[in-house]
C-alpha atoms as a PDB file:
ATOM      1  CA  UNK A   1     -90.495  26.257 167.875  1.00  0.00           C
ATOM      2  CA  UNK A   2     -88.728  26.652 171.441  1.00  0.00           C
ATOM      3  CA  UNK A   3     -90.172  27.881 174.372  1.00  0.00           C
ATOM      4  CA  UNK A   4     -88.428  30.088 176.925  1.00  0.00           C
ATOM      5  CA  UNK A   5     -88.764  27.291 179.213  1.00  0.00           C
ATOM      6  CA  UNK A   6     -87.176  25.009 177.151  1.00  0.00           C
ATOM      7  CA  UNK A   7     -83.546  27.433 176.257  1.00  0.00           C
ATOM      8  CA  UNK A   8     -83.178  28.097 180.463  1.00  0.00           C
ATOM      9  CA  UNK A   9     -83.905  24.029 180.970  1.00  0.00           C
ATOM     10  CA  UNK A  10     -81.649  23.289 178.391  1.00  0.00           C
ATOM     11  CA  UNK A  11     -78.986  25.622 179.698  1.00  0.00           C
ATOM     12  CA  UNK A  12     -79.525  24.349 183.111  1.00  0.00           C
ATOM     13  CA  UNK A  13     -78.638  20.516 182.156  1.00  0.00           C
ATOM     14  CA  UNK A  14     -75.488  22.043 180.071  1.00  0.00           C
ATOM     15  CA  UNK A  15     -74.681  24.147 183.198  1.00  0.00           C
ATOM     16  CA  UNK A  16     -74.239  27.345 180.337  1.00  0.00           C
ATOM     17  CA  UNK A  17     -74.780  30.622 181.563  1.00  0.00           C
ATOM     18  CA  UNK A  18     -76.620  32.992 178.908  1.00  0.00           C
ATOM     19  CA  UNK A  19     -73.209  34.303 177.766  1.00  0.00           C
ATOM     20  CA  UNK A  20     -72.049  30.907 177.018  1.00  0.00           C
ATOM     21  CA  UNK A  21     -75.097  29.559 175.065  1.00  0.00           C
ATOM     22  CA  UNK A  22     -74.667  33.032 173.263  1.00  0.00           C
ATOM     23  CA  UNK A  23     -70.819  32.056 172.224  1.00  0.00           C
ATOM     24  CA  UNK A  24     -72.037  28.470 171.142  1.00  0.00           C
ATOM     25  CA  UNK A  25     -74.724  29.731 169.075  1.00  0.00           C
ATOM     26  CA  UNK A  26     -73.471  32.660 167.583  1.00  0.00           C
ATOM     27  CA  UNK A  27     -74.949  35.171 168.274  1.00  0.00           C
ATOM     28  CA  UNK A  28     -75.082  38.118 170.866  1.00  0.00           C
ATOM     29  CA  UNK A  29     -76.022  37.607 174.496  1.00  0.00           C
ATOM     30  CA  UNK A  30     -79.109  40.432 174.642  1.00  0.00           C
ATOM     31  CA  UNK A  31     -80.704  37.777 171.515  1.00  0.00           C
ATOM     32  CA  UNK A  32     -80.418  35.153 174.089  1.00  0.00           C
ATOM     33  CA  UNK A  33     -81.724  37.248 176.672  1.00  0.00           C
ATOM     34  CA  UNK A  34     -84.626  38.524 174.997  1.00  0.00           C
ATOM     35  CA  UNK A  35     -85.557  35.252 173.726  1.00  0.00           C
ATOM     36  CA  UNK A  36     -85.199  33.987 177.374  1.00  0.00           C
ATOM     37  CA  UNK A  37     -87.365  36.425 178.802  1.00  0.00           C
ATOM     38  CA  UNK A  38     -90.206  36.168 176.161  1.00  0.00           C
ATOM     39  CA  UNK A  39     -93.511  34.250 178.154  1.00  0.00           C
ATOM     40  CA  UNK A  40     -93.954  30.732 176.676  1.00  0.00           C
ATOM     41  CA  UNK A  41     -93.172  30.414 172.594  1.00  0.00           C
ATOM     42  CA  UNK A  42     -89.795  32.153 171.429  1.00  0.00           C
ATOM     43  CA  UNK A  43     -90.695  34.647 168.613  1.00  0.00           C
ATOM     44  CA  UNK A  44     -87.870  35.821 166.230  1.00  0.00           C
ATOM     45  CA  UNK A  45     -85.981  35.293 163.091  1.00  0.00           C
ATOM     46  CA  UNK A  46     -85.917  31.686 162.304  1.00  0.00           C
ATOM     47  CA  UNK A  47     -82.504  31.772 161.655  1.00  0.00           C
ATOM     48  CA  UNK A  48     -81.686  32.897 165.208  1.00  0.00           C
ATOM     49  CA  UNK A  49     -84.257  30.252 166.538  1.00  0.00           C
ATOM     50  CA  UNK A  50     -82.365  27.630 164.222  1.00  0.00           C
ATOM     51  CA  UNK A  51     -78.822  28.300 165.596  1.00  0.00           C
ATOM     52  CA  UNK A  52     -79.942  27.818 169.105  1.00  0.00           C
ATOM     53  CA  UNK A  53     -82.018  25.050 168.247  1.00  0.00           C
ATOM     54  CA  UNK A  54     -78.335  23.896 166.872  1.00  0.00           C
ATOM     55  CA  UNK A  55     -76.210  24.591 169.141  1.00  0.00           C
ATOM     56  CA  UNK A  56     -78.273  22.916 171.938  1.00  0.00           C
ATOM     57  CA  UNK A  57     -78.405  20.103 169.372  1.00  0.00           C
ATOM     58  CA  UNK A  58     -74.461  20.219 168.997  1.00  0.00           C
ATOM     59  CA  UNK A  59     -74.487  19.998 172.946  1.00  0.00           C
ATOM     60  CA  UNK A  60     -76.495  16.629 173.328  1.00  0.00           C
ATOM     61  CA  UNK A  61     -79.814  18.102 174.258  1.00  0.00           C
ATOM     62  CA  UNK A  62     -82.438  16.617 172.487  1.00  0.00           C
ATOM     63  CA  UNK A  63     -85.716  19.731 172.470  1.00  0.00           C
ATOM     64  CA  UNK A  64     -89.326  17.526 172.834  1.00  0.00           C
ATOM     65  CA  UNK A  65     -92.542  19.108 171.458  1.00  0.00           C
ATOM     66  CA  UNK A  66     -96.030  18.599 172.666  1.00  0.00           C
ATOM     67  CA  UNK A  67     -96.584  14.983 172.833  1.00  0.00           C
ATOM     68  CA  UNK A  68     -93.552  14.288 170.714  1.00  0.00           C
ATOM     69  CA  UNK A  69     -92.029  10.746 171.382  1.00  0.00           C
ATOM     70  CA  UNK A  70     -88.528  10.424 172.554  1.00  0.00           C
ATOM     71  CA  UNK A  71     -86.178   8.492 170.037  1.00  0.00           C
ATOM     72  CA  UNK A  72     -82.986   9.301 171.775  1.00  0.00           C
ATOM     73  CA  UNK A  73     -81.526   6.953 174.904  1.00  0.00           C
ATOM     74  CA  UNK A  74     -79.949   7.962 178.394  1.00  0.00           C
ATOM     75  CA  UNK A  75     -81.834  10.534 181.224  1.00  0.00           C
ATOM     76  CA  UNK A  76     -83.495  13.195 180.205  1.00  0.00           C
ATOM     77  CA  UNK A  77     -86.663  15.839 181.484  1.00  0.00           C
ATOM     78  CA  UNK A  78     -89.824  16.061 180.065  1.00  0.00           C
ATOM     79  CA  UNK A  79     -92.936  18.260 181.929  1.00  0.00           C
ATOM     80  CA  UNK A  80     -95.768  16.250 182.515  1.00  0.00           C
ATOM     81  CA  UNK A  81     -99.452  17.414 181.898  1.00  0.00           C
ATOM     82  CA  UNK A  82    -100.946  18.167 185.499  1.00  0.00           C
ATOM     83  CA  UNK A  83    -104.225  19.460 186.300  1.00  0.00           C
ATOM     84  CA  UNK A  84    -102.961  23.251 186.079  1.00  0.00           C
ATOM     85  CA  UNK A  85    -101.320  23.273 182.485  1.00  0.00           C
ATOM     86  CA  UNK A  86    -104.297  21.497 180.793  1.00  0.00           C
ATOM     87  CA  UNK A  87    -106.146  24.871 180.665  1.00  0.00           C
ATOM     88  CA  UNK A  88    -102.745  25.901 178.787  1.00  0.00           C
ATOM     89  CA  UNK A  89    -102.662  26.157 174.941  1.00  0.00           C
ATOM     90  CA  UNK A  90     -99.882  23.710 173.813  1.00  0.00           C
ATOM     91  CA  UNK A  91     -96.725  25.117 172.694  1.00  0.00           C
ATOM     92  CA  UNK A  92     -95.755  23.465 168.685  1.00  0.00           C
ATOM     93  CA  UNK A  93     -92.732  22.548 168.194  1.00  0.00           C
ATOM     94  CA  UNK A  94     -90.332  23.642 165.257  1.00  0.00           C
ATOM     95  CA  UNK A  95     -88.948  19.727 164.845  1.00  0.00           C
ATOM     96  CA  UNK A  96     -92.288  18.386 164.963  1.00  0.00           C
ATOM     97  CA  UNK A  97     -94.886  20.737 163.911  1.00  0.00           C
ATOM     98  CA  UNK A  98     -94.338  21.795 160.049  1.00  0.00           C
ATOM     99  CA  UNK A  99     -96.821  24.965 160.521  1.00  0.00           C
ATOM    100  CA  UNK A 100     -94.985  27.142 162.674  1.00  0.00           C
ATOM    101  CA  UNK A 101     -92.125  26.804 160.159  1.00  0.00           C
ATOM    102  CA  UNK A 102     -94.348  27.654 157.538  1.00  0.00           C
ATOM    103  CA  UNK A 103     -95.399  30.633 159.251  1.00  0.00           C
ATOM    104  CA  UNK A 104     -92.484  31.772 160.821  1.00  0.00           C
ATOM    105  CA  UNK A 105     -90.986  31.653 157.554  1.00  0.00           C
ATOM    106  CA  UNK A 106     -93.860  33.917 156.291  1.00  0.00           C
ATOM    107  CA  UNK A 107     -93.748  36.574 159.341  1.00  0.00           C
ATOM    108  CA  UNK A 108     -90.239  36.635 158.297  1.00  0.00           C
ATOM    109  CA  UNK A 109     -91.029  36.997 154.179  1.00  0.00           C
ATOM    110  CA  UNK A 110     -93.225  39.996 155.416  1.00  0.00           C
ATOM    111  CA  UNK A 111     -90.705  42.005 157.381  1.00  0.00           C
END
């Protein structure tokens, strides 16, 4: 998945404002703030999560998950573990981790 961190970062390098990312992605700009303003892992239709995942995607941003190597070139961010965030539970990531697809996709299935 994407964390809320990870849209406004992504924005940031882009230099998109919310209403911007919302026009690239599709979809309307309370979505994008809402999903902004959730604490740590975006919840929502996996559909929505996919077009933003896209659209960032589109834009050149390449999304890391937790311990996820880098196979892309050129500068980039990436948070590094300090002593604070180890007490943290890690955040999965929808283009590594195949289980919050899976149940994402169920959540969805039951709504």
């Amino acid at each position: 998945m994407i964390t809320s961190q990870q849209m406004r970062a992504a924005r940031a390098l882009l230099g998109l404002d919310q209403r911007q990312l919302a026009e690239l992605a599709g979809l309307s700009l309370p979505t994008i703030q809402r999903m902004e303003s959730s604490d740590g892992q975006v919840r929502g239709v996996v559909d929505t999560l996919v077009k933003v995942i896209t659209a960032f995607e589109s834009a050149g941003i390449e999304l890391l998950g937790e311990n996820a190597p880098s196979t892309g070139v050129g500068r980039g961010v990436r948070l590094r573990e300090t002593a604070s965030s180890r007490s943290r539970k890690p955040v999965p990531s929808m283009l590594y981790d195949k289980a919050p697809i899976e149940q994402a996709a169920s959540e969805d299935a039951e709504r």
